[in-house]
Protein backbone atom coordinates (compact mmCIF):
# COMPACT_ATOMS: atom_id res chain seq x y z
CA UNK A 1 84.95 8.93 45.32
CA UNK A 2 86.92 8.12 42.02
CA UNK A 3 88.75 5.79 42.55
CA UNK A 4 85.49 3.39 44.13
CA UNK A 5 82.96 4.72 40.86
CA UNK A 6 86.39 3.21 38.65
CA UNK A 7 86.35 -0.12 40.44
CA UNK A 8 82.81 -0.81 40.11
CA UNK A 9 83.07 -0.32 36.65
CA UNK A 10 85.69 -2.66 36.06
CA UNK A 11 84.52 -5.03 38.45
CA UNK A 12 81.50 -5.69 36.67
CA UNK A 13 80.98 -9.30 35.10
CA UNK A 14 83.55 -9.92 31.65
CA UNK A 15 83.39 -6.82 28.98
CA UNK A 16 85.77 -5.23 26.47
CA UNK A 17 88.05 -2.91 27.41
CA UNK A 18 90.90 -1.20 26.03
CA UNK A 19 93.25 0.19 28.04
CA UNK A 20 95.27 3.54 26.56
CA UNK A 21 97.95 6.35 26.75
CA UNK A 22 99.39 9.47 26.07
CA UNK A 23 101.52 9.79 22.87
CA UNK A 24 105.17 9.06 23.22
CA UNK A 25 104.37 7.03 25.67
CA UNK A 26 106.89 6.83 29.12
CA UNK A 27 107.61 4.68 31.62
CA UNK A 28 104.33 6.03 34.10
CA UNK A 29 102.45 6.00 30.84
CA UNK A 30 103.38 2.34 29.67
CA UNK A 31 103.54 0.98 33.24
CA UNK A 32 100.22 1.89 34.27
CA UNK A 33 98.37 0.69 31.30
CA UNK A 34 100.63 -2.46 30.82
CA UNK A 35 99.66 -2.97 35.18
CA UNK A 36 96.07 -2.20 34.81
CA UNK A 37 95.15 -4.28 31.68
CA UNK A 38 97.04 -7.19 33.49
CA UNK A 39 94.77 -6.77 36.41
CA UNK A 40 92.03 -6.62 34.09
CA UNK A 41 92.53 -9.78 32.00
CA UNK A 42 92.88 -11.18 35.67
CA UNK A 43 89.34 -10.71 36.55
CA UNK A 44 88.21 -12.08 32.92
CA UNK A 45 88.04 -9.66 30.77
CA UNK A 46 88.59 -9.03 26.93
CA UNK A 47 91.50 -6.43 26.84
CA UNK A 48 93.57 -4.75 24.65
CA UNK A 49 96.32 -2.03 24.87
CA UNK A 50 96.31 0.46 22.18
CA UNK A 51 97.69 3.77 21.33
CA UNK A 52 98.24 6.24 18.76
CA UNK A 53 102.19 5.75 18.48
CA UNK A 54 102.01 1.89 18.21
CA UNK A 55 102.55 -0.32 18.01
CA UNK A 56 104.05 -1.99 20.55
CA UNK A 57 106.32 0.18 23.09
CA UNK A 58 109.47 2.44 22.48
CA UNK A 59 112.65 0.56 22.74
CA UNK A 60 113.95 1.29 26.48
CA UNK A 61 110.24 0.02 27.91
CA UNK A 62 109.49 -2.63 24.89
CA UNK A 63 111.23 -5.02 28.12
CA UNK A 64 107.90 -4.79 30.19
CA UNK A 65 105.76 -6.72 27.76
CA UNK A 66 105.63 -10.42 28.08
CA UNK A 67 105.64 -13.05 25.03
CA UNK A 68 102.63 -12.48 23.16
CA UNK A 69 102.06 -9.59 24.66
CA UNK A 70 101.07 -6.67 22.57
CA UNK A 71 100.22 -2.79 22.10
CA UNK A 72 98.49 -2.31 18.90
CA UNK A 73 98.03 0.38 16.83
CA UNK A 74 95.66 1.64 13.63
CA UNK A 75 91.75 1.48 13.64
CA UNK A 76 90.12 -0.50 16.53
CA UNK A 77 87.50 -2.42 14.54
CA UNK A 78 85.28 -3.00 17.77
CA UNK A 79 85.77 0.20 19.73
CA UNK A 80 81.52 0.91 20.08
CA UNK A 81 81.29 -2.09 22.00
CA UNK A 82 84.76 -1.37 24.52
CA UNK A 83 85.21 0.78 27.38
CA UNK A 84 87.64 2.92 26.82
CA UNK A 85 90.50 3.80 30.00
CA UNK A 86 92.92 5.93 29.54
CA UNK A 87 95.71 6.28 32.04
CA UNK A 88 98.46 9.18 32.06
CA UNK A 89 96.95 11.53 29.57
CA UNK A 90 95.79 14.96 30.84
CA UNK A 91 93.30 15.53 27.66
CA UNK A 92 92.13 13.56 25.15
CA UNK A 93 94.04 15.25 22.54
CA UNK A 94 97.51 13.61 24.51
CA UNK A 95 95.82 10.54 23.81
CA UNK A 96 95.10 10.67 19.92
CA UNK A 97 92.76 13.74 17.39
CA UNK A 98 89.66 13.26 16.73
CA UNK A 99 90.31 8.87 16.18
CA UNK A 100 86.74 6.79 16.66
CA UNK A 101 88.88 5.22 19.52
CA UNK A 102 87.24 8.13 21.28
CA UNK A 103 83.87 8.25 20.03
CA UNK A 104 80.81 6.03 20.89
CA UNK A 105 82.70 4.15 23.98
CA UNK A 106 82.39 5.02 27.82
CA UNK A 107 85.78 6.74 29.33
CA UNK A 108 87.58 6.16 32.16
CA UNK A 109 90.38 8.56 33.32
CA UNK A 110 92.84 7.88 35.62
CA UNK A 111 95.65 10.41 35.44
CA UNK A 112 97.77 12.22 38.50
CA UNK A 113 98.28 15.68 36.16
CA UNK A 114 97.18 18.48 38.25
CA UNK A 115 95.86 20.30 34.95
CA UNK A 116 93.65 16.84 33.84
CA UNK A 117 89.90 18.68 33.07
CA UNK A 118 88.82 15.50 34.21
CA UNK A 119 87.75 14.94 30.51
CA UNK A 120 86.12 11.22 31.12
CA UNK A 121 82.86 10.06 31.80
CA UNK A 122 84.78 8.41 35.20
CA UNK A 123 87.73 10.24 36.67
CA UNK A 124 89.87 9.20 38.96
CA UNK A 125 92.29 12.54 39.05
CA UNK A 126 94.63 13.62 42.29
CA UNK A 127 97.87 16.02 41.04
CA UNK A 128 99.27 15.38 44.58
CA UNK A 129 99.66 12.02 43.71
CA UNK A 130 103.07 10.98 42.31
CA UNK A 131 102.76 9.39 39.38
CA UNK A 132 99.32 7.71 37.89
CA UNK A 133 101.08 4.05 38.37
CA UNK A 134 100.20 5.10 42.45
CA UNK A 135 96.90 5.86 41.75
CA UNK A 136 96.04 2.38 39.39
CA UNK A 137 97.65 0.70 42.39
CA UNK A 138 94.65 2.29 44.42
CA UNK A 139 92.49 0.62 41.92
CA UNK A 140 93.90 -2.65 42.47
CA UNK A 141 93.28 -2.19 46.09
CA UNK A 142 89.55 -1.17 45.43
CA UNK A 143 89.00 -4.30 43.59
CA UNK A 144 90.50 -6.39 46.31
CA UNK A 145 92.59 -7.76 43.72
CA UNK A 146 96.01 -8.91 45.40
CA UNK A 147 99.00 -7.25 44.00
CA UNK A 148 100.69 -9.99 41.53
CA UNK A 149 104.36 -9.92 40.31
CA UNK A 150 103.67 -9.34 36.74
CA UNK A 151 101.25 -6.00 38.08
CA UNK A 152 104.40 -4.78 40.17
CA UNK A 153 106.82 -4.74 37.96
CA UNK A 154 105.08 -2.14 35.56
CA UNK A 155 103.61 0.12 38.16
CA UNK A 156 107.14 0.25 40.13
CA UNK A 157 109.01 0.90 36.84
CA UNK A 158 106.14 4.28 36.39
CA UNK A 159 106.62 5.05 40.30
CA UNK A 160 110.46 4.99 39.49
CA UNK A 161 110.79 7.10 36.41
CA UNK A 162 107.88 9.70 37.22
CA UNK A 163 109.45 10.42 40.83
CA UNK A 164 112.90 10.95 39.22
CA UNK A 165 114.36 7.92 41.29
CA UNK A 166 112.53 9.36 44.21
CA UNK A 167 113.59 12.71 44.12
CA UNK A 168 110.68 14.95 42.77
CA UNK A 169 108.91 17.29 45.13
CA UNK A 170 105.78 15.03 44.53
CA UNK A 171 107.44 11.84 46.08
CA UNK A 172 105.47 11.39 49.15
CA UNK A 173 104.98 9.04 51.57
CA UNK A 174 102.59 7.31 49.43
CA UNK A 175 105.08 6.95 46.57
CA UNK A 176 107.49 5.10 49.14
CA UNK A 177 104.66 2.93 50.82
CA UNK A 178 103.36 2.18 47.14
CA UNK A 179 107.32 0.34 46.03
CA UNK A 180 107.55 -1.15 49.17
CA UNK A 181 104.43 -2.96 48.60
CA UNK A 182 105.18 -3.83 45.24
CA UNK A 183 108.91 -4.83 46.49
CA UNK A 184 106.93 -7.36 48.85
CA UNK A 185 105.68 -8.34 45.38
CA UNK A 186 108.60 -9.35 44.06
CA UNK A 187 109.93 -6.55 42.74
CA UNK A 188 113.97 -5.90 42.98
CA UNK A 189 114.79 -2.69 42.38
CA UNK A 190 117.92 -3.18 41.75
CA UNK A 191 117.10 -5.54 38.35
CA UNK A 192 114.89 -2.51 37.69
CA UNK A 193 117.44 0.47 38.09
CA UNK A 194 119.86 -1.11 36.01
CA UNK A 195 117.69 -2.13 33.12
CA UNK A 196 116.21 1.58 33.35
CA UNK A 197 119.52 3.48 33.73
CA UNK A 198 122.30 1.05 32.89
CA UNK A 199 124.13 -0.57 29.94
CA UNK A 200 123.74 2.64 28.24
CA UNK A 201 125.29 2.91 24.88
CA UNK A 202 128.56 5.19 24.26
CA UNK A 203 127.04 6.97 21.43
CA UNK A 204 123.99 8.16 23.80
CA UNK A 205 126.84 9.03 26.41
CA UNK A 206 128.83 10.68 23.93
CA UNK A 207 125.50 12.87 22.91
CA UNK A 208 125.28 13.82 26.82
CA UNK A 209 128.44 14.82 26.88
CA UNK A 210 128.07 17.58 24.13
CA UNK A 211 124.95 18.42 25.56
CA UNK A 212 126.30 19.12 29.38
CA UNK A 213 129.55 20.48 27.68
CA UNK A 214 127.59 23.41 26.04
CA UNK A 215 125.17 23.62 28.59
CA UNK A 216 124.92 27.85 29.65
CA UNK A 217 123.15 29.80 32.33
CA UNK A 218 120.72 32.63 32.67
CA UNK A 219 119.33 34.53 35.83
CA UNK A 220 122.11 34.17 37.53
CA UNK A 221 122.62 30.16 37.45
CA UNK A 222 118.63 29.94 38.36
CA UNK A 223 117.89 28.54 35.00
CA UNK A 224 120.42 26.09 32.65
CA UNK A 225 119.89 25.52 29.52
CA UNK A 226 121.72 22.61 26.71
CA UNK A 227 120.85 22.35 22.82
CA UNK A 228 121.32 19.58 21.00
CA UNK A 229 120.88 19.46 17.49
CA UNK A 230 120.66 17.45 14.46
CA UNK A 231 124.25 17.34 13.82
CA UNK A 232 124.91 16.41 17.37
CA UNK A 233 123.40 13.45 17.07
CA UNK A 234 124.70 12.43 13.85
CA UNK A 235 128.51 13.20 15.45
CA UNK A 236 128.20 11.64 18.80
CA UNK A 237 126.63 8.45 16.88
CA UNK A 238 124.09 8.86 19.82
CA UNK A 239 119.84 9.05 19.77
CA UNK A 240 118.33 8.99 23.37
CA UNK A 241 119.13 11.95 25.60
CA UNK A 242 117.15 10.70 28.45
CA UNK A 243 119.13 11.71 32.00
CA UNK A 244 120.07 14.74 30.41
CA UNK A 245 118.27 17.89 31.80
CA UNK A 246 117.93 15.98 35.07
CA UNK A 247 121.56 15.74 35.16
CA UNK A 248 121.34 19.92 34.45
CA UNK A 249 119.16 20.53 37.20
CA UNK A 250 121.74 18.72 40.00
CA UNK A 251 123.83 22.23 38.89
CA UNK A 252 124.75 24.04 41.88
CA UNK A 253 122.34 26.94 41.99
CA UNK A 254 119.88 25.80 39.17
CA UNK A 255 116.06 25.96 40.26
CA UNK A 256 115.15 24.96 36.33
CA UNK A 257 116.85 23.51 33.72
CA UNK A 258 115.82 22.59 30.35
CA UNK A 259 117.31 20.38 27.43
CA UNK A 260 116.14 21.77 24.01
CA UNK A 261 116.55 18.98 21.19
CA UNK A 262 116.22 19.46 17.12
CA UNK A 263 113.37 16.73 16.29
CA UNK A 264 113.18 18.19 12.39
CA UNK A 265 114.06 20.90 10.55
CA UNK A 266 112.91 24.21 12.80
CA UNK A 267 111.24 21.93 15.22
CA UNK A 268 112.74 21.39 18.83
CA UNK A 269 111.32 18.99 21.95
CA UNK A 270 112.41 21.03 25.09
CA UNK A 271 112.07 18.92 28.46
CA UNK A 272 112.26 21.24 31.69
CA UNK A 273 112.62 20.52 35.16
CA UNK A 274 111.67 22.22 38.42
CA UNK A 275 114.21 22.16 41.75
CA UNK A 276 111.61 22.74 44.42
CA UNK A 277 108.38 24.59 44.58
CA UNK A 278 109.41 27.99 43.59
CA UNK A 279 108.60 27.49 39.98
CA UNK A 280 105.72 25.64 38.17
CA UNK A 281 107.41 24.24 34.25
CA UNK A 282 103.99 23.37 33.48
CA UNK A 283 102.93 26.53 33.12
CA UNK A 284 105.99 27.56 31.30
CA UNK A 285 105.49 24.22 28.61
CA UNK A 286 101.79 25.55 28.50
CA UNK A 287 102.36 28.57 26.68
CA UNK A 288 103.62 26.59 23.38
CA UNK A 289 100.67 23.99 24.30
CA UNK A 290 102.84 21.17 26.17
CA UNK A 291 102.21 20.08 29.59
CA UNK A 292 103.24 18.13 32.41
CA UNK A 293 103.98 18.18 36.19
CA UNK A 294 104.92 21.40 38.13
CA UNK A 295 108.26 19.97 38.36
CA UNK A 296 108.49 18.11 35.26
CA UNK A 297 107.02 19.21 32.10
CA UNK A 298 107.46 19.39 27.95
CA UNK A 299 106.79 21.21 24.87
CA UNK A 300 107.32 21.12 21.15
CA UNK A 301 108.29 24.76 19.82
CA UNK A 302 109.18 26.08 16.36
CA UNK A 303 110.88 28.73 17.59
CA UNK A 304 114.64 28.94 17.74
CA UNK A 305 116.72 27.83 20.69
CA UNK A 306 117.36 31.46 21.54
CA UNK A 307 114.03 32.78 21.37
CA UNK A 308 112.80 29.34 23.74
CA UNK A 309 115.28 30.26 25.77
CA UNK A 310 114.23 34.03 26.26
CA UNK A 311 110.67 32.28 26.47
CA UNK A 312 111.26 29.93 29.66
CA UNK A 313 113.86 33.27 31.30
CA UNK A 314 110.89 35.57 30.69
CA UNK A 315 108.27 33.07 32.18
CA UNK A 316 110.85 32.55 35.28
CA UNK A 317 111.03 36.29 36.07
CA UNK A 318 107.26 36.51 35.60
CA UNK A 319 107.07 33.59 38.39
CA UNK A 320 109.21 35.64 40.47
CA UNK A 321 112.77 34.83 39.42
């Protein structure tokens, strides 16, 4: 089994590891590799965090790293002689192109993406799981490690964000057995849930409102759609636009709903998101190369809102819409 190959890897007397993520990293990205090189350093060995868009952590998740604590970035000068694990990232391109991060080091994999090729030399890969912070707690447990504040924290802040606050078709009963654990921990969720979705600035709030505001629908409410564009964020005075297509999909009748946002000139990020189990956005973000969760998923298109639009309708009816 994976998750027992995994653990007597690590488990093994002190070695270098460094422990890595997908690009634009999120909270189930930076939780599980900020939990898991905790645990690591716990049992003695050299660690360090790494990846491609240090360094450090984006600004609404830069809170989970401790004094000193740190996420590099650039050339690892002694990757031969470090085990690479990578948690989160379906392929090694998510992780970084063709770096020598990748080359000349053992890889371990722990990820929860059904569509992982299990590209490691250890995987640890289950797409029923709910996020990959559930399955690193698994690894804890297979190292008889006890579960520690400072692991907790982390790994509930990736069960929270990659279950949508519990709600995702994927949040099963061992997503809520995992946070109750890590409540007993010394976790309060209610610290967590308003650092995560509180205090949020009026510009952002301003930028979701033009975005719901314009929001339109296609296939008869089934799908809903919002752009946001460059000069949208220069006039709301806003920048994030996280809560926004999850806030599309609570529309009455929507079974997908995806937020399109200008990154550059003819480029656009589009997040989608899945109601249920009658649609799979993966496959939809797959067919400009993104990825993701049958319920969650994203893609980076140079195609023009319209024509992404048509794109995700056409891929709808093709899924039975």
């Amino acid at each position: 089994m994976g998750v027992d190959r995994i653990a007597a890897a690590l488990a093994v007397p002190p070695r270098r590891f460094t422990v890595t993520t997908h690009r634009k990293p999120d909270g189930d990205a930076a939780g599980s590799m900020i939990g898991l090189a905790r645990v690591l350093r716990g049992l003695g060995h050299d660690v360090i965090m790494w990846h491609v868009d240090g360094p450090g952590l984006p600004a609404d998740l830069a809170w989970l790293l401790a004094p000193g604590e740190e996420v590099l970035a650039g050339p690892v000068a002694d990757h031969r002689d470090r085990v690479l694990v990578s948690v989160d990232a379906a392929t090694s391109h998510r992780v970084c192109d063709d770096d020598p991060v990748l080359l000349g080091s053992p890889i371990i994999n722990i990820d929860h993406h059904h569509d992982d090729p299990a590209w490691g030399d250890i995987n640890l890969i289950d797409g029923e799981a709910s996020s990959t912070a559930e399955l690193v707690l698994r690894v804890v447990d297979a190292l008889g490690v006890p579960l520690a504040e400072d692991v907790a924290l982390p790994l509930y802040v990736g069960l929270v964000t990659d279950t949508g606050r519990f709600s995702y078709a994927s949040t099963g009963a061992g997503a809520h057995l995992a946070a109750a654990r890590m409540v007993d921990a010394g976790v309060r969720p209610g610290d967590v849930y308003r650092t995560l979705y509180e205090g949020i600035p009026l510009g952002d709030m301003r930028l979701a409102g033009r975005a719901i505001a314009g929001a339109r629908d296609e296939l008869d409410g089934r799908l809903v759609v919002a752009v946001i564009t460059g000069d949208d964020i220069a006039e709301s005075g806003g920048e994030s636009s996280d809560g926004v297509v999850e806030a599309l999909r609570a529309a009455h009748g929507a079974e997908v709903a995806a937020l399109i946002r200008e990154v550059a000139d003819g480029e656009w990020r589009v997040s989608t998101r899945a109601s249920g189990d009658r649609f799979d956005v993966s496959a939809i973000a797959a067919i400009e190369g993104g990825g993701g969760h049958r319920a969650a998923a994203g893609f980076t298109s140079h195609r023009d809102p319209d024509a992404i639009v048509a794109l995700i309708r056409d891929a709808m009816v093709e899924q039975g819409a």
